[in-house]
C-alpha atoms as a PDB file:
ATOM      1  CA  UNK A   1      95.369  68.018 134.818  1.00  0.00           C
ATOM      2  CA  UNK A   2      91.952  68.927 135.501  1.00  0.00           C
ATOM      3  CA  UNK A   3      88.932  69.981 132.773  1.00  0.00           C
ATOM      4  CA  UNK A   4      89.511  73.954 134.191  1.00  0.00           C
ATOM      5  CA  UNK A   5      92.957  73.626 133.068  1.00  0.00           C
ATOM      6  CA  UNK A   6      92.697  71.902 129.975  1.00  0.00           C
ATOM      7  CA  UNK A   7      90.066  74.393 128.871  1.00  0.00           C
ATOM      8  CA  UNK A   8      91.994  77.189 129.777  1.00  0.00           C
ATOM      9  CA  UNK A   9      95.142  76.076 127.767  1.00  0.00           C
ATOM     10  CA  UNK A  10      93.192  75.798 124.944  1.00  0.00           C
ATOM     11  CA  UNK A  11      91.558  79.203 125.106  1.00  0.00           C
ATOM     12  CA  UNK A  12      95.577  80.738 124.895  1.00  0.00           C
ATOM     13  CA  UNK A  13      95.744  78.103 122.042  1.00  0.00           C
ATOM     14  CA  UNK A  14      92.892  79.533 120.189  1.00  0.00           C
ATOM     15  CA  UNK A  15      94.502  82.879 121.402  1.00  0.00           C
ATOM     16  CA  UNK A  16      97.800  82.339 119.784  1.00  0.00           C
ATOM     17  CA  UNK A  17      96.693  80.700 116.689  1.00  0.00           C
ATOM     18  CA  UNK A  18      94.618  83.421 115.768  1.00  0.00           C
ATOM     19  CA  UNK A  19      96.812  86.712 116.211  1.00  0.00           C
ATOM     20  CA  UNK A  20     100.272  85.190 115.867  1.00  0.00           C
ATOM     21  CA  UNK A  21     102.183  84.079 113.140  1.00  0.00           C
ATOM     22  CA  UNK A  22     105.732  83.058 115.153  1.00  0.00           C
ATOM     23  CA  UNK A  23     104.295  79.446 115.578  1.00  0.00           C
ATOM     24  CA  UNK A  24     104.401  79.193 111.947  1.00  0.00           C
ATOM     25  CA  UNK A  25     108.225  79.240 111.485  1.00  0.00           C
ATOM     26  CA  UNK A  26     109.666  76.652 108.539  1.00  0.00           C
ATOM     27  CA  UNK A  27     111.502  74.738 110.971  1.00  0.00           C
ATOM     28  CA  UNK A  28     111.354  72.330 113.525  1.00  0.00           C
ATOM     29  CA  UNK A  29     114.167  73.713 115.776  1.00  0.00           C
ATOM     30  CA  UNK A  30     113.186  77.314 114.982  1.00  0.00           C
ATOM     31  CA  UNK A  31     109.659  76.196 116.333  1.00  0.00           C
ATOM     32  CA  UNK A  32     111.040  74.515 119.066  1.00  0.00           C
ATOM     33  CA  UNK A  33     113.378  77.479 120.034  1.00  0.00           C
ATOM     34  CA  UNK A  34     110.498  79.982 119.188  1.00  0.00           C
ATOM     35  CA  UNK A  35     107.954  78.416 121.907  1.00  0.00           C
ATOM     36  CA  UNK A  36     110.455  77.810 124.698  1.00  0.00           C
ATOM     37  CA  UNK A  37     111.777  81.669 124.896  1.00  0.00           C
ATOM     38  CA  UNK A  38     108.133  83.429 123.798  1.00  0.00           C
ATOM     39  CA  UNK A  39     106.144  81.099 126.527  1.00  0.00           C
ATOM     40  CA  UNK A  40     109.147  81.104 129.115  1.00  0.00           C
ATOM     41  CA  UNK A  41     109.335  85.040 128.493  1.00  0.00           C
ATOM     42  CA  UNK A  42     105.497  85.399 128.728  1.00  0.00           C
ATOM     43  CA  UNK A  43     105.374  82.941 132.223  1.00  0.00           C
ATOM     44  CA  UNK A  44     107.722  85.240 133.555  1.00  0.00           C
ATOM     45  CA  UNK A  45     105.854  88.521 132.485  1.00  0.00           C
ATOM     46  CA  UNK A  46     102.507  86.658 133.739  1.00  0.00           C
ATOM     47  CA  UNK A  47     104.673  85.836 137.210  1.00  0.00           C
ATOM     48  CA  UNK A  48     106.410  89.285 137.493  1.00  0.00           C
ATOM     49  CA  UNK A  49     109.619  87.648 137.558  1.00  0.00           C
ATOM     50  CA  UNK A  50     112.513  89.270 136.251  1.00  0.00           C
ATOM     51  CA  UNK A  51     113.210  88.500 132.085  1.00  0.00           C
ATOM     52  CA  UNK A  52     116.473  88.100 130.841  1.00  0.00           C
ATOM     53  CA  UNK A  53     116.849  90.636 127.963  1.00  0.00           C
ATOM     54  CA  UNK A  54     120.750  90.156 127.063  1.00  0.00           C
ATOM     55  CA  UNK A  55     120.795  89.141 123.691  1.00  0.00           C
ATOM     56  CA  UNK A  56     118.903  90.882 120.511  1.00  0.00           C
ATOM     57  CA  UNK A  57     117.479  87.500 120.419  1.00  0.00           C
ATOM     58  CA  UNK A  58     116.032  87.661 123.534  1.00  0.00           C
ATOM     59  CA  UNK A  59     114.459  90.848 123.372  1.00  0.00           C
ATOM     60  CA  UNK A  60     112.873  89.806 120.215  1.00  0.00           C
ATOM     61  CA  UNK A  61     111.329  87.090 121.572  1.00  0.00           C
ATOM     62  CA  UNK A  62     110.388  89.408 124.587  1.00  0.00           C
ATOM     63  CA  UNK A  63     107.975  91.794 122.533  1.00  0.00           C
ATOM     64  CA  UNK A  64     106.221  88.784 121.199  1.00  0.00           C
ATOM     65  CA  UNK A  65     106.334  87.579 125.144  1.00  0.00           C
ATOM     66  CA  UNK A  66     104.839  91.064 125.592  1.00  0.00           C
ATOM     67  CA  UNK A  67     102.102  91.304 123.281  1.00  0.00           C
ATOM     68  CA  UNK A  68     101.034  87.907 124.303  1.00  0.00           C
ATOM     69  CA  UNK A  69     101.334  88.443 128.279  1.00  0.00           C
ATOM     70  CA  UNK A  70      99.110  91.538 126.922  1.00  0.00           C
ATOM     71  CA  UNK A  71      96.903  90.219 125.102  1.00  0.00           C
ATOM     72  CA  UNK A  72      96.204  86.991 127.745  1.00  0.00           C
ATOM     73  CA  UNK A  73      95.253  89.806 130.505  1.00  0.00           C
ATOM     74  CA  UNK A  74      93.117  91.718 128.476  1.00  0.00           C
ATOM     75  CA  UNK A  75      91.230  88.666 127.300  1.00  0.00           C
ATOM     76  CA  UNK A  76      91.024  86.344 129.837  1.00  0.00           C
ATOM     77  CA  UNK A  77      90.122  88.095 133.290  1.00  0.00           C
ATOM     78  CA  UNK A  78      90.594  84.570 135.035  1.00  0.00           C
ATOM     79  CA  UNK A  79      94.604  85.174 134.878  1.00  0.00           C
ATOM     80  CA  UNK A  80      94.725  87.582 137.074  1.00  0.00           C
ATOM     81  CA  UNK A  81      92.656  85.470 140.017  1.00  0.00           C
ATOM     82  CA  UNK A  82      95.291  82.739 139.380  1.00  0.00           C
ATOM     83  CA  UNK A  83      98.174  81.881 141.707  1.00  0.00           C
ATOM     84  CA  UNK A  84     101.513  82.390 140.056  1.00  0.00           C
ATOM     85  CA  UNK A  85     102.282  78.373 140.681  1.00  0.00           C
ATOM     86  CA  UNK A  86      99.019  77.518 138.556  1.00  0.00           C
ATOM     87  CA  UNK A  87     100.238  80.129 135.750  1.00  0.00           C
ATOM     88  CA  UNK A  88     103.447  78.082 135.581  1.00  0.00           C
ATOM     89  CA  UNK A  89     101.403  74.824 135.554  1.00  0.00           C
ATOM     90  CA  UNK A  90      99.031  76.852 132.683  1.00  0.00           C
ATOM     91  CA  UNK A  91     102.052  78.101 130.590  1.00  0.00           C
ATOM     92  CA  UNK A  92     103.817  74.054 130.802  1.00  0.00           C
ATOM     93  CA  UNK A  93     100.677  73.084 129.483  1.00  0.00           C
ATOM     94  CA  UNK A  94     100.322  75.525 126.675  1.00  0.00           C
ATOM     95  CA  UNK A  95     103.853  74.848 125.585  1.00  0.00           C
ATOM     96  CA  UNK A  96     103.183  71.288 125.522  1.00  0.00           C
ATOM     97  CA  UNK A  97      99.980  71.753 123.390  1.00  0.00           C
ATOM     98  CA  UNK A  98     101.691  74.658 121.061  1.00  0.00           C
ATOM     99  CA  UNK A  99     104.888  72.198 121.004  1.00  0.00           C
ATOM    100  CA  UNK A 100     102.429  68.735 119.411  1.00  0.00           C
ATOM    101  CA  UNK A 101     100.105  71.514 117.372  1.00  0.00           C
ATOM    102  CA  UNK A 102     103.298  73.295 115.760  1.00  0.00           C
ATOM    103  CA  UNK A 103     106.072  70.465 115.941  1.00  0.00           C
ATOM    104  CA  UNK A 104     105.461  67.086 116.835  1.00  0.00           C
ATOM    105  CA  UNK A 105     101.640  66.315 116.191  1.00  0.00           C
ATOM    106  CA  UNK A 106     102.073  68.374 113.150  1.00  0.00           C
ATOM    107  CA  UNK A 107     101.762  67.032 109.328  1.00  0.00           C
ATOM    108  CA  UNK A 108     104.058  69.393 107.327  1.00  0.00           C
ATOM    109  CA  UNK A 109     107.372  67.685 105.976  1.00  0.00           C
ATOM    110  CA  UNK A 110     109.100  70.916 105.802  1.00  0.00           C
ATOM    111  CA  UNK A 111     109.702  70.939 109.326  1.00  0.00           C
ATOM    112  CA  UNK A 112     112.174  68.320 109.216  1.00  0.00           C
ATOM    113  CA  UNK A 113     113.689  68.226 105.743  1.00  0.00           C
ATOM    114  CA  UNK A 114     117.537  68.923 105.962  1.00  0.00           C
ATOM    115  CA  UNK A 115     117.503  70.814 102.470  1.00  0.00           C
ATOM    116  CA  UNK A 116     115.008  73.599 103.585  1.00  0.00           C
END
């Protein structure tokens, strides 16, 4: 992964972590869970591929997908000169920084203890 990239991941990072709280859920799994369907929904919204909106689930995780996708756009003009293959390379790499940030990098015991 080249500097470009890395930079750009961590301008969504800085994105996410200051105007939304989903990243902050009390669990490990719901973290885990959370990422996968709000950065796989906003790829797909980024990549104008089709988003599966079955479940309530699913479309919750869909208008956080939304605002983000939104919010990306309108702050960072770059996305829209990028190939969709690079925004799937982008989005991998933003789920892998979110994922050691929120999950496995991070220091609160919460996450994992069985009684919470």
């Amino acid at each position: 992964m080249d500097d470009v990239m890395k930079d750009r991941i961590e301008q969504l990072v800085d994105f996410i972590m200051k105007w939304c709280l989903w990243q902050f859920h009390s669990r490990s799994w719901d973290r885990e869970r959370q990422n996968e369907e709000i950065l796989t929904k906003t790829m797909q919204l980024l990549c104008d591929e089709p988003v599966d909106l079955s479940t309530p689930s699913d479309r919750c995780y869909w208008v956080d997908a939304v605002y983000l996708a939104n919010g990306f756009k309108k702050t960072y003009p770059w996305l829209g000169t990028m190939e969709k293959e690079d925004i799937k390379l982008l989005m991998q790499g933003l789920k892998d920084r979110i994922d050691y940030l929120t999950i496995n990098g991070s220091l609160n015991q919460e996450l994992t203890n069985p009684l919470y």
